[in-house]
N, C-alpha and C. Protein backbone atom coordinates (compact mmCIF):
# COMPACT_ATOMS: atom_id res chain seq x y z
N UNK A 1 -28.14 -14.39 -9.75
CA UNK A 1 -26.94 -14.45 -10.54
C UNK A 1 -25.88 -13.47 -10.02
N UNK A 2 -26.07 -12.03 -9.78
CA UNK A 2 -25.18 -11.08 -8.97
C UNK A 2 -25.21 -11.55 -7.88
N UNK A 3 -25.59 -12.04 -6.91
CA UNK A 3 -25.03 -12.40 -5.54
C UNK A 3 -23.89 -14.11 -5.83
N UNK A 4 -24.11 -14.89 -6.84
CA UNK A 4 -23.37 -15.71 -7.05
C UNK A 4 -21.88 -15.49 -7.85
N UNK A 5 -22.16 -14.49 -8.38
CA UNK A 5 -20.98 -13.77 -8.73
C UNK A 5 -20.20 -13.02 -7.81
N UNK A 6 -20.78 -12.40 -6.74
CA UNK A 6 -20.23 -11.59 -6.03
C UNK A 6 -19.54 -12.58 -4.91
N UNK A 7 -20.06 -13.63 -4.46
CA UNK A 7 -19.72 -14.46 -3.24
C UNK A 7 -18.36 -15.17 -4.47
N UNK A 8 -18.48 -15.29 -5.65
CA UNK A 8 -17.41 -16.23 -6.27
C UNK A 8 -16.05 -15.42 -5.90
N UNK A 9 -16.79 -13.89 -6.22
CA UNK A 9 -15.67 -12.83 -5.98
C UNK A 9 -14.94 -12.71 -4.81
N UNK A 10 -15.71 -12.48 -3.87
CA UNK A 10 -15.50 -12.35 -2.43
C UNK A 10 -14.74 -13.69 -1.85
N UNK A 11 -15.21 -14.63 -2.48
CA UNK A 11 -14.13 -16.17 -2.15
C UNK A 11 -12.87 -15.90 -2.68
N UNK A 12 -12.77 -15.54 -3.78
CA UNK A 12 -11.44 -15.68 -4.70
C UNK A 12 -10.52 -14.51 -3.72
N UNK A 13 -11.14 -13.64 -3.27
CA UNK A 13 -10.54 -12.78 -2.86
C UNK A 13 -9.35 -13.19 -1.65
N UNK A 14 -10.43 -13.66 -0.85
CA UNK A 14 -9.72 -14.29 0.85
C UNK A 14 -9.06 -15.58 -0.06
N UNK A 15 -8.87 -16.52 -0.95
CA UNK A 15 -8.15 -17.22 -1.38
C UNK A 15 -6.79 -16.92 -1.28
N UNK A 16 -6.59 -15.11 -2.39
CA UNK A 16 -5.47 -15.25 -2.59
C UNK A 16 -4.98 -14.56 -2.01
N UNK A 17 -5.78 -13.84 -0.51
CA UNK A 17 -5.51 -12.78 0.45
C UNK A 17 -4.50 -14.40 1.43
N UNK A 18 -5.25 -15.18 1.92
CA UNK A 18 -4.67 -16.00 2.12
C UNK A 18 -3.46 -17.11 1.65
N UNK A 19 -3.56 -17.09 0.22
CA UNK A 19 -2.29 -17.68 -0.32
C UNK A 19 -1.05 -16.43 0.05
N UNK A 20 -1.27 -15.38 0.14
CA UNK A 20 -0.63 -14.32 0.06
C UNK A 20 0.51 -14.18 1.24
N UNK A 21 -0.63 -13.81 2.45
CA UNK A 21 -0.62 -14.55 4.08
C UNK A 21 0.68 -14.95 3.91
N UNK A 22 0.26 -16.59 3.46
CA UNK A 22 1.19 -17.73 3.84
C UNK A 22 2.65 -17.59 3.32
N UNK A 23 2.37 -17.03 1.93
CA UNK A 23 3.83 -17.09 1.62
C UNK A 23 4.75 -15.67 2.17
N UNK A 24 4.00 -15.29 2.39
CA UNK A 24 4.62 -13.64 3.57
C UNK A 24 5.54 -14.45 4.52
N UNK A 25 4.54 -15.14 5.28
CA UNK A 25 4.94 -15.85 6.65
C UNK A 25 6.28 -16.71 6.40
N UNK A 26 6.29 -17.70 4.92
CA UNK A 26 7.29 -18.72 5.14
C UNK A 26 8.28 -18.33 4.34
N UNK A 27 8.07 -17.28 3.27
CA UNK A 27 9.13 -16.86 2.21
C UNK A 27 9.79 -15.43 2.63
N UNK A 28 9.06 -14.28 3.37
CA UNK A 28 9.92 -13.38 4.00
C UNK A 28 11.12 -13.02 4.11
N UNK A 29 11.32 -13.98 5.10
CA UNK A 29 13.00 -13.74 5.59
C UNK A 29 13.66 -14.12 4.26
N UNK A 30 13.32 -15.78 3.87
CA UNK A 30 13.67 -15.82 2.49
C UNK A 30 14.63 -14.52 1.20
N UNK A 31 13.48 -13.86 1.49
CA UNK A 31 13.48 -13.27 -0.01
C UNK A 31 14.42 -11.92 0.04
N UNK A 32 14.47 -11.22 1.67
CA UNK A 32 15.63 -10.30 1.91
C UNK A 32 17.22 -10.90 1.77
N UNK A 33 16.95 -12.64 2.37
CA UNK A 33 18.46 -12.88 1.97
C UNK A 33 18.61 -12.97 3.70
N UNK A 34 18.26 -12.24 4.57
CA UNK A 34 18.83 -12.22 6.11
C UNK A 34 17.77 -12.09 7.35
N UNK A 35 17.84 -11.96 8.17
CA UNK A 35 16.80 -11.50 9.27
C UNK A 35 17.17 -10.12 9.54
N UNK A 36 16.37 -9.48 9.76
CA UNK A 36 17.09 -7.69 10.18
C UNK A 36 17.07 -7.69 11.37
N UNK A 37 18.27 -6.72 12.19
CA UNK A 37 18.36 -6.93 13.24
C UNK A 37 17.10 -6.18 14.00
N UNK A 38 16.47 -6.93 15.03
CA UNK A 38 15.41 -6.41 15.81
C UNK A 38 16.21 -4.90 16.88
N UNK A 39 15.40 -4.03 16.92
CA UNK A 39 15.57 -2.76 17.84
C UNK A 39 14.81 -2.81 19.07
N UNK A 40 15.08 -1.96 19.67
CA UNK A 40 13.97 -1.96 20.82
C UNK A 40 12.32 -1.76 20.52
N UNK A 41 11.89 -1.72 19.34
CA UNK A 41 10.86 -2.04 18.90
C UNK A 41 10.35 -3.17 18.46
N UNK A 42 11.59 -3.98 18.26
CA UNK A 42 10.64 -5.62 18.21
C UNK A 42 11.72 -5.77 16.63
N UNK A 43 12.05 -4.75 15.58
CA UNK A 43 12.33 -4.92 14.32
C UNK A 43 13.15 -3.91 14.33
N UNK A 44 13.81 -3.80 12.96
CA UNK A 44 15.11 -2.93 12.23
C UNK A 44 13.96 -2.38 10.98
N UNK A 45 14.27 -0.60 11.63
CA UNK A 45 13.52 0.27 10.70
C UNK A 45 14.87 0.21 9.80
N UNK A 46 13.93 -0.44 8.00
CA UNK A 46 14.68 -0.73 6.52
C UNK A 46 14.48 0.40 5.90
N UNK A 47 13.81 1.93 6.09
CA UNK A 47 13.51 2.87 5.24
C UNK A 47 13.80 4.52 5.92
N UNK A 48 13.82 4.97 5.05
CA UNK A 48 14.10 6.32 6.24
C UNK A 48 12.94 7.14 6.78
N UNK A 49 11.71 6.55 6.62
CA UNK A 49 10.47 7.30 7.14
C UNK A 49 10.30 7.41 8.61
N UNK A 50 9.47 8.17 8.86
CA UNK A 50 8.94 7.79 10.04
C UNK A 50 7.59 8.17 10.72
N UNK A 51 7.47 7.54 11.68
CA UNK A 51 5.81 6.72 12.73
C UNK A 51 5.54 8.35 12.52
N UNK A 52 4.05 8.71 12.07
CA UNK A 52 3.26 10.11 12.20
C UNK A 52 2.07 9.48 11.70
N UNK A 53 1.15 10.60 11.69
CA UNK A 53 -0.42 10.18 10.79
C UNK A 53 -0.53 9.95 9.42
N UNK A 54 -1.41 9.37 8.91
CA UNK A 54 -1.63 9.23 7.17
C UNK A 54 -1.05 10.64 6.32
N UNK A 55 -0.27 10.47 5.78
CA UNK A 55 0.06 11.21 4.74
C UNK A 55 -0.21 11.33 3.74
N UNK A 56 -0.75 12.48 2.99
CA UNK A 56 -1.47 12.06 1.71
C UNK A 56 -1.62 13.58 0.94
N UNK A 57 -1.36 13.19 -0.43
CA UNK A 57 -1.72 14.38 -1.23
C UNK A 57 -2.97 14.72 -2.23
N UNK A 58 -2.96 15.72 -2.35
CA UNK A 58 -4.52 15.98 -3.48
C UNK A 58 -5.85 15.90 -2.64
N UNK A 59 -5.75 15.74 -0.87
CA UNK A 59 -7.10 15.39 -0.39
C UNK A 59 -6.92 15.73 0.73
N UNK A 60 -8.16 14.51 1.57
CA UNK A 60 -7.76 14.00 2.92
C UNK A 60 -8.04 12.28 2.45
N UNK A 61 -7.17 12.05 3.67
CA UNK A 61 -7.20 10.19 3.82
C UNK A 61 -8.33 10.16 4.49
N UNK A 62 -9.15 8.85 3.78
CA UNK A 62 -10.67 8.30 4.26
C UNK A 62 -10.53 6.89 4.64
N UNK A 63 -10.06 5.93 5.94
CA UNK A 63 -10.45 5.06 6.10
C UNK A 63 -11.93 4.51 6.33
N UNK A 64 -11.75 3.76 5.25
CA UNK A 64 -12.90 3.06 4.98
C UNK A 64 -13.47 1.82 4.72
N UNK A 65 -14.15 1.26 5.80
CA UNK A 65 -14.47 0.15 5.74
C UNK A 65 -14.83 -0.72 4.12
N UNK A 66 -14.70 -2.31 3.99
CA UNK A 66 -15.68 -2.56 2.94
C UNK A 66 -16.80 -3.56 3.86
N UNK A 67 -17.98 -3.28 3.55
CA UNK A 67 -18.61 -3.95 4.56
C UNK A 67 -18.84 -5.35 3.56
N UNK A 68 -18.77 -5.07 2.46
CA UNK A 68 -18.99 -6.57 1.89
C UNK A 68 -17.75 -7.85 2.20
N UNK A 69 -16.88 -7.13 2.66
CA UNK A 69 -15.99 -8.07 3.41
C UNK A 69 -15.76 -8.32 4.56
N UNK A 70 -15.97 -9.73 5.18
CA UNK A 70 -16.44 -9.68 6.39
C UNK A 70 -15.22 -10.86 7.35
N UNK A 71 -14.52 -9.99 8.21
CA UNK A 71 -13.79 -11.02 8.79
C UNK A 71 -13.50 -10.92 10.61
N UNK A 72 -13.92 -12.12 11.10
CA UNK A 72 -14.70 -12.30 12.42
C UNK A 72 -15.65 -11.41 12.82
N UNK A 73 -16.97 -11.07 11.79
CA UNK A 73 -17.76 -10.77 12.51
C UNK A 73 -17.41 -9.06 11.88
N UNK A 74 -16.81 -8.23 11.69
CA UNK A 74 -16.43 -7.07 11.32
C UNK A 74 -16.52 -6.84 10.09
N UNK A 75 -16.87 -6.06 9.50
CA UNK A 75 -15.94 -5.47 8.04
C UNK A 75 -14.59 -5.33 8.06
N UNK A 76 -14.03 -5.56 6.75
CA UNK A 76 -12.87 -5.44 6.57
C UNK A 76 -12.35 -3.69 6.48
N UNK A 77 -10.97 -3.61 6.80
CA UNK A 77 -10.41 -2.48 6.91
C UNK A 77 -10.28 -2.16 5.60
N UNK A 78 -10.42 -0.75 4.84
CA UNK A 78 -9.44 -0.56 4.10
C UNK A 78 -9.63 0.93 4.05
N UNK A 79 -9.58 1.50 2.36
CA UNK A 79 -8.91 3.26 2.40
C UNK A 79 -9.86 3.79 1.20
N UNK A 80 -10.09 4.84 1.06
CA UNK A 80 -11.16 5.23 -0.13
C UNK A 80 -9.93 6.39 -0.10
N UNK A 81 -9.91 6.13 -1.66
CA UNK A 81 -8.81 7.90 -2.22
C UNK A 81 -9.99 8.22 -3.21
N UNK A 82 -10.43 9.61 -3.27
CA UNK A 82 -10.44 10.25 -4.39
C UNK A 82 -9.75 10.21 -5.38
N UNK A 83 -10.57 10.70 -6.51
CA UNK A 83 -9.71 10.72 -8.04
C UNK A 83 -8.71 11.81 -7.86
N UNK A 84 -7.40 11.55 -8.10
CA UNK A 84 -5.85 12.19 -8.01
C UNK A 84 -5.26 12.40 -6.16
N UNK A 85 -6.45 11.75 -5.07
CA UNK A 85 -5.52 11.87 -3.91
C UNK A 85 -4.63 10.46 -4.09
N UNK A 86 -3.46 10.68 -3.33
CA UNK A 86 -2.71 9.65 -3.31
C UNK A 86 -1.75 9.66 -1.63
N UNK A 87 -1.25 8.38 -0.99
CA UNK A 87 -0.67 8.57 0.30
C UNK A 87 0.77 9.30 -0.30
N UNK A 88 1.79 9.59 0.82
CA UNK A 88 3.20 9.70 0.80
C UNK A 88 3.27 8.71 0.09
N UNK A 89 5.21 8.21 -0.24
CA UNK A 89 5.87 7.35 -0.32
C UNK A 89 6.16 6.47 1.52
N UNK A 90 5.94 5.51 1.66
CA UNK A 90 5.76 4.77 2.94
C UNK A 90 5.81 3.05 2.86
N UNK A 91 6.26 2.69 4.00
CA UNK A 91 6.97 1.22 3.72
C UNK A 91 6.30 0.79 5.54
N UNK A 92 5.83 -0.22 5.15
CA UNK A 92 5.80 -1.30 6.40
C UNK A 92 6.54 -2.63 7.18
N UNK A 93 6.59 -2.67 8.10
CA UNK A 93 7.76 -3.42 8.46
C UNK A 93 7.38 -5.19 7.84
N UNK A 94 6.34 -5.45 8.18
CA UNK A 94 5.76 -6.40 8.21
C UNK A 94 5.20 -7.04 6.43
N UNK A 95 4.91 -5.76 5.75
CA UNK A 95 4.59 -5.65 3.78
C UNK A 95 2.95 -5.68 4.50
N UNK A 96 2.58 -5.18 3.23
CA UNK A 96 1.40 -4.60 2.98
C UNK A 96 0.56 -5.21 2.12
N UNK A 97 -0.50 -6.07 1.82
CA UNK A 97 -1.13 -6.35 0.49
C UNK A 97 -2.86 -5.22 0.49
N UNK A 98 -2.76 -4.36 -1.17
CA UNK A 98 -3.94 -4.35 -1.46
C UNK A 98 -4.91 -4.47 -1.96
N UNK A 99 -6.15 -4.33 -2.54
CA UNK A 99 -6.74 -4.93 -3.31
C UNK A 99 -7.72 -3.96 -3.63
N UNK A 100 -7.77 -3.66 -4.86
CA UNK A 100 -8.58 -2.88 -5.24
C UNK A 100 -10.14 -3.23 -5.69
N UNK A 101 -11.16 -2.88 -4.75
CA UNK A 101 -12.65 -3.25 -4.16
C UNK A 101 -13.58 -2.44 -5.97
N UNK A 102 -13.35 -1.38 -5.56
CA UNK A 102 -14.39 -0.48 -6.38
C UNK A 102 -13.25 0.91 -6.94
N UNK A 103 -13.68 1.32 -8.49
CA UNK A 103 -12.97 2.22 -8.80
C UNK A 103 -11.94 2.05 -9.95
N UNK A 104 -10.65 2.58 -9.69
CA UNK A 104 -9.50 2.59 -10.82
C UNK A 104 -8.49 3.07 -9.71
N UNK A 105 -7.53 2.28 -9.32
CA UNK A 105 -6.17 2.71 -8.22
C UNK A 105 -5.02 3.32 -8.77
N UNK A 106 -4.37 3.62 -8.37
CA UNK A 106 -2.61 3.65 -9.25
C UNK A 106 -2.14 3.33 -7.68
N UNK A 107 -1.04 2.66 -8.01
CA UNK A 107 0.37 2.14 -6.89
C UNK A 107 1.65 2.31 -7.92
N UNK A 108 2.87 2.34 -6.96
CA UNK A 108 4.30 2.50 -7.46
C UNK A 108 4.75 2.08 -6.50
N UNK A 109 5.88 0.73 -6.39
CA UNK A 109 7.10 0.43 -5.66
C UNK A 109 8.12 2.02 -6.09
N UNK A 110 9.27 1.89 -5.15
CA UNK A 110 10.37 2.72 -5.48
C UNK A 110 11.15 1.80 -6.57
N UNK A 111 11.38 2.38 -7.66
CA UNK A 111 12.57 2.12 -8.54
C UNK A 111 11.58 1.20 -9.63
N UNK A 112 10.06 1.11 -9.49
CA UNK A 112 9.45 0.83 -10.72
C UNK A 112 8.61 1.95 -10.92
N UNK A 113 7.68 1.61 -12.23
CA UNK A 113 6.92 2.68 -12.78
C UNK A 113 5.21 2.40 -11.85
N UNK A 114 4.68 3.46 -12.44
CA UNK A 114 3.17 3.67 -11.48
C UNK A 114 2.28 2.24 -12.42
N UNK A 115 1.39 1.94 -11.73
CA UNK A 115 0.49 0.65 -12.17
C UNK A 115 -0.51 1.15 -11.45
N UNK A 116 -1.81 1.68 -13.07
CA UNK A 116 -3.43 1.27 -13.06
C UNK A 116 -3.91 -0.14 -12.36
N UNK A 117 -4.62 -0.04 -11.45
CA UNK A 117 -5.51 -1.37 -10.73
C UNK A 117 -6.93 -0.96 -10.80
N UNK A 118 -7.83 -2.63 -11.32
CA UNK A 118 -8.81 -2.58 -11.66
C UNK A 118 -10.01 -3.26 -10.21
N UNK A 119 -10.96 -3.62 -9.81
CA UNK A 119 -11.38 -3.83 -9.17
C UNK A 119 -11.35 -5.28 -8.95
N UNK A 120 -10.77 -6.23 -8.25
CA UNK A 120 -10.24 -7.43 -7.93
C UNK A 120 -8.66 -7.37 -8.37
N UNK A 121 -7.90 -6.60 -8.69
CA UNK A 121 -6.96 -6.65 -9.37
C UNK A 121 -5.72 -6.09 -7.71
N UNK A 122 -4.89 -6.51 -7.70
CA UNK A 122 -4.08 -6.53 -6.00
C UNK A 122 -2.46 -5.97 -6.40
N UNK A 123 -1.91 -5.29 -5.22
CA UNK A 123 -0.53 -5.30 -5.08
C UNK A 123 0.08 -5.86 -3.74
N UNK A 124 0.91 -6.03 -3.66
CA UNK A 124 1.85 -6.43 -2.72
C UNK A 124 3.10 -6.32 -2.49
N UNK A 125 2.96 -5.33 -1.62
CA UNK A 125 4.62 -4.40 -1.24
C UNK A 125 4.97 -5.41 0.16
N UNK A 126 6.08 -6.00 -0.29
CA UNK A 126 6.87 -6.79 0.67
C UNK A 126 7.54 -5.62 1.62
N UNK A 127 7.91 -6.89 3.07
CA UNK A 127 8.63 -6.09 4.28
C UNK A 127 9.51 -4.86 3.66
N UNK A 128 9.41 -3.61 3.99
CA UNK A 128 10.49 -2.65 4.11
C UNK A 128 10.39 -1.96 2.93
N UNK A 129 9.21 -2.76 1.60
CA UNK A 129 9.20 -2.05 0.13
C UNK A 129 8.32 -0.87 0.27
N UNK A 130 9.31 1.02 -0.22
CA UNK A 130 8.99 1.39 -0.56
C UNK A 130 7.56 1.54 -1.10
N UNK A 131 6.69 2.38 -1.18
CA UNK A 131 5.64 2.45 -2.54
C UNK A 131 4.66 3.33 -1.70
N UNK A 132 3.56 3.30 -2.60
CA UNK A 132 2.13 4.42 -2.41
C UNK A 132 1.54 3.47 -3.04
N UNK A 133 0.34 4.33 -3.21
CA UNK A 133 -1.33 4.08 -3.28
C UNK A 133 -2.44 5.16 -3.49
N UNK A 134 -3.07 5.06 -4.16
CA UNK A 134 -4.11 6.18 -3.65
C UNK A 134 -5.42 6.04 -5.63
N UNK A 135 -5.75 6.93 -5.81
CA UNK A 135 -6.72 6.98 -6.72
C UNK A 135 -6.47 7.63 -8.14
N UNK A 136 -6.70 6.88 -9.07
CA UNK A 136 -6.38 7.66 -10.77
C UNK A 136 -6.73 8.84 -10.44
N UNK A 137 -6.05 9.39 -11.55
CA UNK A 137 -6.33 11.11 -12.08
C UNK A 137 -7.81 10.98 -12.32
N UNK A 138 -8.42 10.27 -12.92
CA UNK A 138 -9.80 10.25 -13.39
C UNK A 138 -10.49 9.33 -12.46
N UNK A 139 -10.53 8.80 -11.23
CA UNK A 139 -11.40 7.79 -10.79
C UNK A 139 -10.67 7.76 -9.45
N UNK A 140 -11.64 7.65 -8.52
CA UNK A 140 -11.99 7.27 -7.53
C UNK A 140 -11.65 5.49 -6.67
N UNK A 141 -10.82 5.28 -5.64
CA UNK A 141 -10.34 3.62 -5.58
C UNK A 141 -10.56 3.30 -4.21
N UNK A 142 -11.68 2.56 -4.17
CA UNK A 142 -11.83 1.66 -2.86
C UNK A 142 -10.78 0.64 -2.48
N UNK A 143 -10.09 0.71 -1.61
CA UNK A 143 -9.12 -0.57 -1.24
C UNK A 143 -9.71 -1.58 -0.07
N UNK A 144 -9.21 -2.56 -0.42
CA UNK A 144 -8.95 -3.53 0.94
C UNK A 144 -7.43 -3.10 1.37
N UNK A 145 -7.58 -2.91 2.72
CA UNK A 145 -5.64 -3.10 2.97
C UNK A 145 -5.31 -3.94 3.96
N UNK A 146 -4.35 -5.02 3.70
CA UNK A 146 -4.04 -5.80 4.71
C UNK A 146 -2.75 -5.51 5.58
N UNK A 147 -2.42 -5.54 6.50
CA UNK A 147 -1.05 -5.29 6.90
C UNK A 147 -0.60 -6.29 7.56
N UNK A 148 0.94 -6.62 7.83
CA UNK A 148 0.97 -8.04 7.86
C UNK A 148 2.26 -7.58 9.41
N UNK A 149 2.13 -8.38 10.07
CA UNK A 149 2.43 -8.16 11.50
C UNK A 149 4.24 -8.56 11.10
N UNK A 150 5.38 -7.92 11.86
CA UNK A 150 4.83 -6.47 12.75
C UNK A 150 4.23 -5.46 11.87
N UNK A 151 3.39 -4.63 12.66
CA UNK A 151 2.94 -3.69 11.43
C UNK A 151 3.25 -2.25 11.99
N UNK A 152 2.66 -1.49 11.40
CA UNK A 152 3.24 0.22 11.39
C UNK A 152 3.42 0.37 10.02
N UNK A 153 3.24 1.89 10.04
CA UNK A 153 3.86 2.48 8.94
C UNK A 153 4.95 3.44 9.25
N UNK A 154 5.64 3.30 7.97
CA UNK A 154 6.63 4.81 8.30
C UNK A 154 6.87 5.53 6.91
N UNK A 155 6.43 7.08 7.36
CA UNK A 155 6.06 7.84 6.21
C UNK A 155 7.56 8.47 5.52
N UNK A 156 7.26 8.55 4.36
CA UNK A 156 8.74 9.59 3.62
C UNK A 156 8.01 10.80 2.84
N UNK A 157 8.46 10.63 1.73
CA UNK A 157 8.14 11.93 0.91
C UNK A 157 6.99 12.38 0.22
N UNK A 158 6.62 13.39 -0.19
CA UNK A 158 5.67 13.16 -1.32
C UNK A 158 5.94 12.49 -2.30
N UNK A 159 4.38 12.22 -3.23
CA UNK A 159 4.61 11.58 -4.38
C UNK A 159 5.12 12.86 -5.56
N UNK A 160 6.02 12.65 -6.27
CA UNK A 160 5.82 14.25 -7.48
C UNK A 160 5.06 13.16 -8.33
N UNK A 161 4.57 14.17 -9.26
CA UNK A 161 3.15 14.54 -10.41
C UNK A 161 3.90 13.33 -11.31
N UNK A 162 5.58 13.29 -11.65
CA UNK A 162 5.84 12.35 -12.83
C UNK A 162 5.89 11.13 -12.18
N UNK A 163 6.22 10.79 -11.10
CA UNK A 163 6.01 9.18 -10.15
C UNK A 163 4.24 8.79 -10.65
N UNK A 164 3.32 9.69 -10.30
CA UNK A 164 1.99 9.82 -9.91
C UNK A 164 1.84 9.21 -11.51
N UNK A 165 1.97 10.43 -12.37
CA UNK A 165 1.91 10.05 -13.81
C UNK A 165 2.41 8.86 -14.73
N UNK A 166 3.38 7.69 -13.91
CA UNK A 166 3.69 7.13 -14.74
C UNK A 166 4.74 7.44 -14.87
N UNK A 167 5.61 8.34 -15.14
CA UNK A 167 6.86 9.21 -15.82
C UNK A 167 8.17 9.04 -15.19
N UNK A 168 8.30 8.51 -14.04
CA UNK A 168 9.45 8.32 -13.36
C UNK A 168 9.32 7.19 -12.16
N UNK A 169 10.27 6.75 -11.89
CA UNK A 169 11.01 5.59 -10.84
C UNK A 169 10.81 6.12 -9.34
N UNK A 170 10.44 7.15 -9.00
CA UNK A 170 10.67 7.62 -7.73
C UNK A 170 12.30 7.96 -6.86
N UNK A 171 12.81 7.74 -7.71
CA UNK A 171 14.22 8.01 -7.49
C UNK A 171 14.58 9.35 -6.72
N UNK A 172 14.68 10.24 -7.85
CA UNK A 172 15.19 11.56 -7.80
C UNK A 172 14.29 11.91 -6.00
N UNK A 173 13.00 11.98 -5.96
CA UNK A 173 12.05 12.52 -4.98
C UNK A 173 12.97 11.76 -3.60
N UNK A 174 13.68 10.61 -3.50
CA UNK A 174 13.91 9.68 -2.62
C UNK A 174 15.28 10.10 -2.29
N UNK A 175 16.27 10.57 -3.38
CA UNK A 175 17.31 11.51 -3.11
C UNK A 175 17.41 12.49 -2.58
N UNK A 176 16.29 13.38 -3.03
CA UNK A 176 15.93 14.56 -2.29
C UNK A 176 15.78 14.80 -0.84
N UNK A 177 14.53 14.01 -0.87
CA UNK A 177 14.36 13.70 0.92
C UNK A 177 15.70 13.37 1.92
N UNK A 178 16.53 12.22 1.41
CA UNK A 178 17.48 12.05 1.68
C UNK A 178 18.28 13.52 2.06
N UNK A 179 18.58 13.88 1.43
CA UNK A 179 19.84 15.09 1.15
C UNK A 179 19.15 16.04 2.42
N UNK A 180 17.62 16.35 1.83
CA UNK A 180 17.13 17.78 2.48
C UNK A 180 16.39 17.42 3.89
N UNK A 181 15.40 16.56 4.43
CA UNK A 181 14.41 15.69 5.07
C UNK A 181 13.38 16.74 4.39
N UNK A 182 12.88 17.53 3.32
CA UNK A 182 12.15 17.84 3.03
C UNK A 182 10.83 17.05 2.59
N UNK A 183 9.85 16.78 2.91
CA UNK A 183 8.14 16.04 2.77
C UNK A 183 7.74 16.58 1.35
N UNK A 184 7.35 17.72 1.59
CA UNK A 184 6.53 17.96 0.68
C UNK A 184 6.71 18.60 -0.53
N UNK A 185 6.55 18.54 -1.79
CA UNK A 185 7.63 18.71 -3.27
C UNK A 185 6.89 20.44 -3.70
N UNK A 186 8.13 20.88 -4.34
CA UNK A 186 7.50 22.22 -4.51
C UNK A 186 6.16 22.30 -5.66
């Protein structure tokens, strides 16, 4: 009965990892309204971050496989946060989908509020969107992470405690950086 549940799971998953995919691919350009102009990198950096290592607060970053997900032959990629680590604020060229495996997550786009994720429960930060990731105050969050070509990341600011908490838009922290190039919040 648990392995028929778990394979129902594991199907549903690549379903809507794949419905996901597709509409990345054909609705994209779509949904900005334009094509951005390509740079000598292939694309037009949309955010003010930039190319360095995982950024992350309250820890260290743990990439971490899920081995129960299996694609050509590999486990799937993803990220283990501790309870209260969380990444920078960071945007991909390509958007990002994740999916929360095992645990309790929190994520935030810029200019919405923070969102609890439950285990099958997903986000999806489109090309160039702002946002984080990482693990509740109280719990621990296995991810799947997909990244969707072109890919890269590019890092910005810390998260502050009221973004993290629920309590704010990410605004003010995004001004800041702006004004100062300061990373990390007092």
């Amino acid at each position: 009965m648990k392995a028929a549940v778990r394979n129902r799971r594991v199907c549903t998953y690549f379903l809507c990892l794949g419905l996901l995919f597709g509409l990345n691919l054909v609705l994209g350009p779509r949904v900005t309204g334009h094509a951005q102009p390509a740079t000598a990198s292939g694309f037009q950096e949309a955010c003010p971050g930039e190319r360095m290592s995982t950024q992350v607060t309250g820890g260290e970053y743990q990439g971490r496989t899920v081995p129960e997900a299996i694609v050509n032959g590999e486990p799937w990629g993803g990220a283990y946060f501790e309870a209260g680590v969380r990444s920078f604020w960071h945007c991909h060229p390509g958007g990002q989908l994740l999916v929360v495996w095992e645990g309790e997550g929190r994520v935030q786009k810029r200019g919405e509020r923070a969102r609890t994720l439950y285990p099958g429960e997903s986000e999806y930060a489109g090309p160039w969107v702002e946002h984080w990731h990482g693990g509740s105050p109280a719990s621990a969050a296995q991810y799947l992470q997909v990244a969707f070509q072109p890919t890269g990341t590019l890092w910005m600011e810390e998260v502050r405690e009221d973004d993290y908490l629920g309590n704010d838009v990410g605004i003010d922290s995004r001004n800041e950086f702006l004004e100062t190039g300061v990373r990390e919040q007092p």
